[in-house]
Protein backbone atom coordinates (compact mmCIF):
# COMPACT_ATOMS: atom_id res chain seq x y z
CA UNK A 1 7.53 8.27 -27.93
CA UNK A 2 10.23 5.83 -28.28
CA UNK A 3 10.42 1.84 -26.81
CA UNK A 4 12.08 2.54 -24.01
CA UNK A 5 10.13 5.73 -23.02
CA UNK A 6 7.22 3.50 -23.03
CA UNK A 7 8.72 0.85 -20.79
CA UNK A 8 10.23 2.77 -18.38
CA UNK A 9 6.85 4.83 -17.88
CA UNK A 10 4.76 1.63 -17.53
CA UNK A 11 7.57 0.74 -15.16
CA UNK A 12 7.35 3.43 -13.10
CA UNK A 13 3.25 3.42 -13.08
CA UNK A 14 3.85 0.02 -12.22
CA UNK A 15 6.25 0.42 -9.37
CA UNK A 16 4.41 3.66 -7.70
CA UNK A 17 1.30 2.07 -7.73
CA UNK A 18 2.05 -1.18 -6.19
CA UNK A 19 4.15 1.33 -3.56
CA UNK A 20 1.05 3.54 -2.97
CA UNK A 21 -1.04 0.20 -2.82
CA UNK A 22 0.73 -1.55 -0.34
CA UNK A 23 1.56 1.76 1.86
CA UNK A 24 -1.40 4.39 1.03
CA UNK A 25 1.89 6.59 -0.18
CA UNK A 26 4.78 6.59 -2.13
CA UNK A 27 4.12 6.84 -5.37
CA UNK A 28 6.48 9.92 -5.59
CA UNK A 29 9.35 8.01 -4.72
CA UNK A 30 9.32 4.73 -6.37
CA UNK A 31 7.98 6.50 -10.28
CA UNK A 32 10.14 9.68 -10.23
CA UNK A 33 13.43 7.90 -10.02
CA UNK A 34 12.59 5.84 -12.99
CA UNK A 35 10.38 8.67 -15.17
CA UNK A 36 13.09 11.35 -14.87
CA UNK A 37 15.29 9.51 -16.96
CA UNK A 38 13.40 9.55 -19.91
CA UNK A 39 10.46 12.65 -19.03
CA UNK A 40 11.11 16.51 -17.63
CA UNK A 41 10.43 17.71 -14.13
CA UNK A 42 7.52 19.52 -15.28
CA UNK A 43 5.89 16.64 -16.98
CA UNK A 44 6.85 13.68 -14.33
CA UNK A 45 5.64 15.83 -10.82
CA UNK A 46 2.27 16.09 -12.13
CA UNK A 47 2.47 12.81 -14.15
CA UNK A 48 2.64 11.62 -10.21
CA UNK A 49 0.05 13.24 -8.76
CA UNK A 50 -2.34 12.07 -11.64
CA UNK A 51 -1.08 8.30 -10.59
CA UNK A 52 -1.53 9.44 -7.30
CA UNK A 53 -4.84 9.99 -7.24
CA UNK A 54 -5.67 7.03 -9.48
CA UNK A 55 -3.99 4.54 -7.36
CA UNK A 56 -5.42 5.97 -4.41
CA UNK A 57 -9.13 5.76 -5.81
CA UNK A 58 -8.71 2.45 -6.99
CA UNK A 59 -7.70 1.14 -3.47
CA UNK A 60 -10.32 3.00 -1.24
CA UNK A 61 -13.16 0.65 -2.38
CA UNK A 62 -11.27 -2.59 -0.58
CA UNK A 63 -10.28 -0.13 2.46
CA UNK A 64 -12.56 2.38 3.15
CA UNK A 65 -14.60 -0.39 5.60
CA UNK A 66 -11.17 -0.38 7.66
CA UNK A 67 -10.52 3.28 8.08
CA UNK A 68 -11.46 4.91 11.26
CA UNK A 69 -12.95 8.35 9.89
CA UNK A 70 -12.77 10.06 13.38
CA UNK A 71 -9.48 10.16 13.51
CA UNK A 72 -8.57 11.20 9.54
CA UNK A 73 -10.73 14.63 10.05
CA UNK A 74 -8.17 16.55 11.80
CA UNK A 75 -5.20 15.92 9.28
CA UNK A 76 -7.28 16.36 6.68
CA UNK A 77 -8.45 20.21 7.61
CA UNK A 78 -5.02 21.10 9.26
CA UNK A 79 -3.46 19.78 5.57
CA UNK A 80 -6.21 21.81 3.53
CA UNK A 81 -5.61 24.68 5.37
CA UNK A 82 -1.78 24.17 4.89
CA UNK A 83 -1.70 23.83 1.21
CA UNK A 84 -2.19 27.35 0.34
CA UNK A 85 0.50 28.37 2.41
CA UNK A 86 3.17 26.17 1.72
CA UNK A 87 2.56 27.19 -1.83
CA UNK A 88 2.52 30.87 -1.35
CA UNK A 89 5.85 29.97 0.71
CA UNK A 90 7.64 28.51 -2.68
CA UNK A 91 9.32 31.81 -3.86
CA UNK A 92 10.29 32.85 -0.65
CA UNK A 93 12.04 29.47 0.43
CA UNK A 94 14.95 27.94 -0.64
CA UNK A 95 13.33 24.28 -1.87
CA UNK A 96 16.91 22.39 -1.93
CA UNK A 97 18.07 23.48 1.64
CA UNK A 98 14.63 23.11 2.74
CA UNK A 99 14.62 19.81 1.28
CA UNK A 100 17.90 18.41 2.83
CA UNK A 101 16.77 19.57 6.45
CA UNK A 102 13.34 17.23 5.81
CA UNK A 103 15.46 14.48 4.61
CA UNK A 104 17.68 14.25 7.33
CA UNK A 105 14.48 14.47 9.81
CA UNK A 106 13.19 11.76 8.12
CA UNK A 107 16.00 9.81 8.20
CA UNK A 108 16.81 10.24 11.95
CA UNK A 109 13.06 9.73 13.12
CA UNK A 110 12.53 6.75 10.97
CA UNK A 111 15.80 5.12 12.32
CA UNK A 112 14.70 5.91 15.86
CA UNK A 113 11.37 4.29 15.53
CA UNK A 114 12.60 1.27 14.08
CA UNK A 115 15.29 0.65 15.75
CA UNK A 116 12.72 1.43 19.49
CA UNK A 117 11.59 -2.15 20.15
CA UNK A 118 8.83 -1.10 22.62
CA UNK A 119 5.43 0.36 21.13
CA UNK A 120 4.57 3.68 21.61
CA UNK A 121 1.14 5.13 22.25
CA UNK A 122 1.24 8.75 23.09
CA UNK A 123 -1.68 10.75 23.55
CA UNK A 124 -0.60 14.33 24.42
CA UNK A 125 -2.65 17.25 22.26
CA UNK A 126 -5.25 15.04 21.39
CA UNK A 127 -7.11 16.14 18.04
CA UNK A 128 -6.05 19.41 18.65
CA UNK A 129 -2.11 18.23 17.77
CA UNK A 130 -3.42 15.81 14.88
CA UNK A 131 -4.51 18.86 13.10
CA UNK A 132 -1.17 20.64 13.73
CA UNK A 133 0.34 17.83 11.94
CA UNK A 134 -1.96 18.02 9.55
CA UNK A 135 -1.66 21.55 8.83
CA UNK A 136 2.66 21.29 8.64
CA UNK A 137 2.17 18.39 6.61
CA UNK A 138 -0.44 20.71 4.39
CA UNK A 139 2.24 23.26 4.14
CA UNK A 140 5.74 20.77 3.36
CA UNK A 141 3.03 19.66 0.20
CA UNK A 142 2.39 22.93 -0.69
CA UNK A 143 6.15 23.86 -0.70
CA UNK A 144 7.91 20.68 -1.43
CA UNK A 145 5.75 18.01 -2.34
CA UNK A 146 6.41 16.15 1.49
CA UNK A 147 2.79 16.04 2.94
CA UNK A 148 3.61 12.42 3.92
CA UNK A 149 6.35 12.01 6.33
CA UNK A 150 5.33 14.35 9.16
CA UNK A 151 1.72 12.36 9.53
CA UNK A 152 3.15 9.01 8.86
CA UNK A 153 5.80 9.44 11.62
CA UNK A 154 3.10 10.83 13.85
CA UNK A 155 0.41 8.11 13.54
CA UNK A 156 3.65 5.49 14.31
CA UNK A 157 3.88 7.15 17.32
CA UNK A 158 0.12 7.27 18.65
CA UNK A 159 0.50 3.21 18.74
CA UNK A 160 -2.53 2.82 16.07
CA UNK A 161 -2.92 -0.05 14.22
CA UNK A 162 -2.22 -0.50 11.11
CA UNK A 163 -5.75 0.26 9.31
CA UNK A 164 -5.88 3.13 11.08
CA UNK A 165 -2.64 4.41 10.31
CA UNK A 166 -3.47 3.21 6.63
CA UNK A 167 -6.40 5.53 6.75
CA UNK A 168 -5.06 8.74 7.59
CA UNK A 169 -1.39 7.94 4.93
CA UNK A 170 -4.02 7.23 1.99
CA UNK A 171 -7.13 9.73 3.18
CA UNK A 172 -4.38 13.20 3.88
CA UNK A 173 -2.20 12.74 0.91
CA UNK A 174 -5.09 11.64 -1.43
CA UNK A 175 -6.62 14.99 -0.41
CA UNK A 176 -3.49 16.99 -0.17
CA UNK A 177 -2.47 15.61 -3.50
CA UNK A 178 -5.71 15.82 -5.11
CA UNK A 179 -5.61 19.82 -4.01
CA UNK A 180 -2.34 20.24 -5.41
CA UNK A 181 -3.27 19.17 -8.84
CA UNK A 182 -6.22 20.94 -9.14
CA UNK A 183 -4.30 23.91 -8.02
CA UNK A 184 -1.61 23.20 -10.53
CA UNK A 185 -3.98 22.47 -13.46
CA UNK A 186 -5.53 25.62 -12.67
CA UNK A 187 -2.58 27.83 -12.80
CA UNK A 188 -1.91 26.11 -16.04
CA UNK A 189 1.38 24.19 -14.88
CA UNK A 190 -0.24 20.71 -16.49
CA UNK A 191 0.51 20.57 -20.08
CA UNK A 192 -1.61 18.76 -22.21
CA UNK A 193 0.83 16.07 -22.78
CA UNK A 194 0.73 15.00 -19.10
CA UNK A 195 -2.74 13.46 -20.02
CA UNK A 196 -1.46 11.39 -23.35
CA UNK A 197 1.41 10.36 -20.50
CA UNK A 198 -1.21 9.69 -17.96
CA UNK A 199 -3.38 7.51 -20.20
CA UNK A 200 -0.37 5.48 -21.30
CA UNK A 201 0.91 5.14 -17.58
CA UNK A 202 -2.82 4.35 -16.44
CA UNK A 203 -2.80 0.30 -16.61
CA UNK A 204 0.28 -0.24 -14.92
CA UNK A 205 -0.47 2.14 -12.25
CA UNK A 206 -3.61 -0.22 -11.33
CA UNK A 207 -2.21 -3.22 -11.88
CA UNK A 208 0.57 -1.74 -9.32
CA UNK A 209 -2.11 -1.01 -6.79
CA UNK A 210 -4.07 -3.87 -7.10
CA UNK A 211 -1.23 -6.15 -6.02
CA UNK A 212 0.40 -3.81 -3.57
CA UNK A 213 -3.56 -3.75 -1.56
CA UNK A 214 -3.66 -7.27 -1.95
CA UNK A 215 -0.13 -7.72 -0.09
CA UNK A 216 -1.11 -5.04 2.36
CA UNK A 217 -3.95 -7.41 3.63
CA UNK A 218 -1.57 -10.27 4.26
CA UNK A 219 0.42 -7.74 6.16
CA UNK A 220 0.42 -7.81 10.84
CA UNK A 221 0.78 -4.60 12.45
CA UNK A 222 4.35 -5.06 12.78
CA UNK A 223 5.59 -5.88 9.02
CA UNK A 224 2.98 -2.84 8.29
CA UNK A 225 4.77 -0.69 10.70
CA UNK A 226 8.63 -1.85 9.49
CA UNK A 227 7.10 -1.69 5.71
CA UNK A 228 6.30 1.89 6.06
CA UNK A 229 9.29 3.19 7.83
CA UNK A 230 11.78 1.49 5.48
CA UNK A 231 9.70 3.46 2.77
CA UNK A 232 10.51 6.03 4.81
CA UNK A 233 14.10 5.60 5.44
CA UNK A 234 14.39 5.51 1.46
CA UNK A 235 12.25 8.70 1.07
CA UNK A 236 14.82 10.54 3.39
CA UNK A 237 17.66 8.85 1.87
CA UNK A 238 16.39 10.24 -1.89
CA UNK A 239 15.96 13.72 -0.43
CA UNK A 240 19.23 14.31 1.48
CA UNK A 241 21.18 12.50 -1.44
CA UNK A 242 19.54 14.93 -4.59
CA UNK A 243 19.56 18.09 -2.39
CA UNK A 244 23.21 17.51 -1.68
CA UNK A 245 23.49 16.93 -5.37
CA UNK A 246 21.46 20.21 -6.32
CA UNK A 247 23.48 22.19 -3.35
């Protein structure tokens, strides 16, 4: 590979895991906007989920005391049972259009909740609606590669604190992710250079997530909460601006 191929992938490990550190997601949209100028599609979308997963492991250690498991369960088997079906969905669907209407969701809902300065704490549905959140957010993965948004919005929402919101971002898309890839490197869709890119991108991608956990801690509940909805202002941002570009 050439210099700058190099940097610009240690870059992006870099940036995606101090994202995913800091957040519990993200890594998606800090490293793909730096890889695919030098790296494919079909070598930078699972080149993220392989950072994924690493930054994601390499955080739980220093969180997993924090995380309130009772409330993680029900995303986690609505977004198992989604991920089948959102990938079954992928020849039927049109991913660009589908795409821009998630963008512009995000965009809207994210605005809304930062810009509401009282807290909300809604209850209604229980577990019961946790696991149809869950299970959406299983199927946008499956699709589109957008299990986040839809639980992250929803935990703002159900006034949780910030370790518990933390536990559900980085507990459903380490599993949803984690399922995707194996599902991928099963259908054969993971070349054998995504692991030579994946070794190379594999120091910077801790490093990244080492320092985002460590400014997570030093984060209240409210620079959490604005932290993760500006990450999710630029997520929706990204999508509506490349779908319009695709459309």
């Amino acid at each position: 590979m050439e210099t700058l191929t190099y940097v610009l992938l240690l870059l992006g490990a870099l940036a995606g895991g101090f994202v995913s550190g800091l957040a519990g997601f993200g890594t998606a949209l800090m490293a793909l906007g730096i890889w695919l100028y030098v790296l494919p599609p079909s070598l930078a979308v699972p080149l993220v989920l392989i950072c994924s997963v690493i930054a994601q492991t390499s955080t739980l250690p220093s969180m997993w005391k924090n995380f309130d498991l009772s409330l993680v369960w029900p995303f986690l088997i609505g977004g198992l049972i989604g991920v089948p079906l959102g990938t079954m969905m992928v020849a039927s669907a049109d991913p660009e259009v589908f795409r821009l209407s998630v963008g512009v969701l995000i965009l809207i809902f994210s605005s809304a909740l930062y810009l509401n300065k009282r807290p909300f704490a809604i209850k209604i549905g229980g577990r019961v609606a946790d696991g149809a959140i869950g299970f959406a957010g299983g199927i946008l993965g499956g699709l589109a590669g957008l299990s986040g948004p839809l639980p992250i919005l929803w935990a703002n929402i159900r006034g949780w604190n910030k370790h518990e919101r933390r536990g559900i971002f980085q507990l459903f898309n380490f599993t949803v992710l984690a399922t995707a890839l194996v599902l991928q490197t099963a259908s054969g869709l993971v070349a054998l250079k995504v692991v030579w890119l994946a070794a190379v991108a594999f120091p910077g991608t801790l490093v990244g997530a080492w320092a985002g956990a460590r400014v997570y801690h030093a984060l209240n509940d409210k620079h959490f909460g604005d932290v993760v909805l500006g990450l999710l202002f630029l997520s929706g941002l990204t999508l509506v601006w490349n779908s319009i570009g695709a459309l």
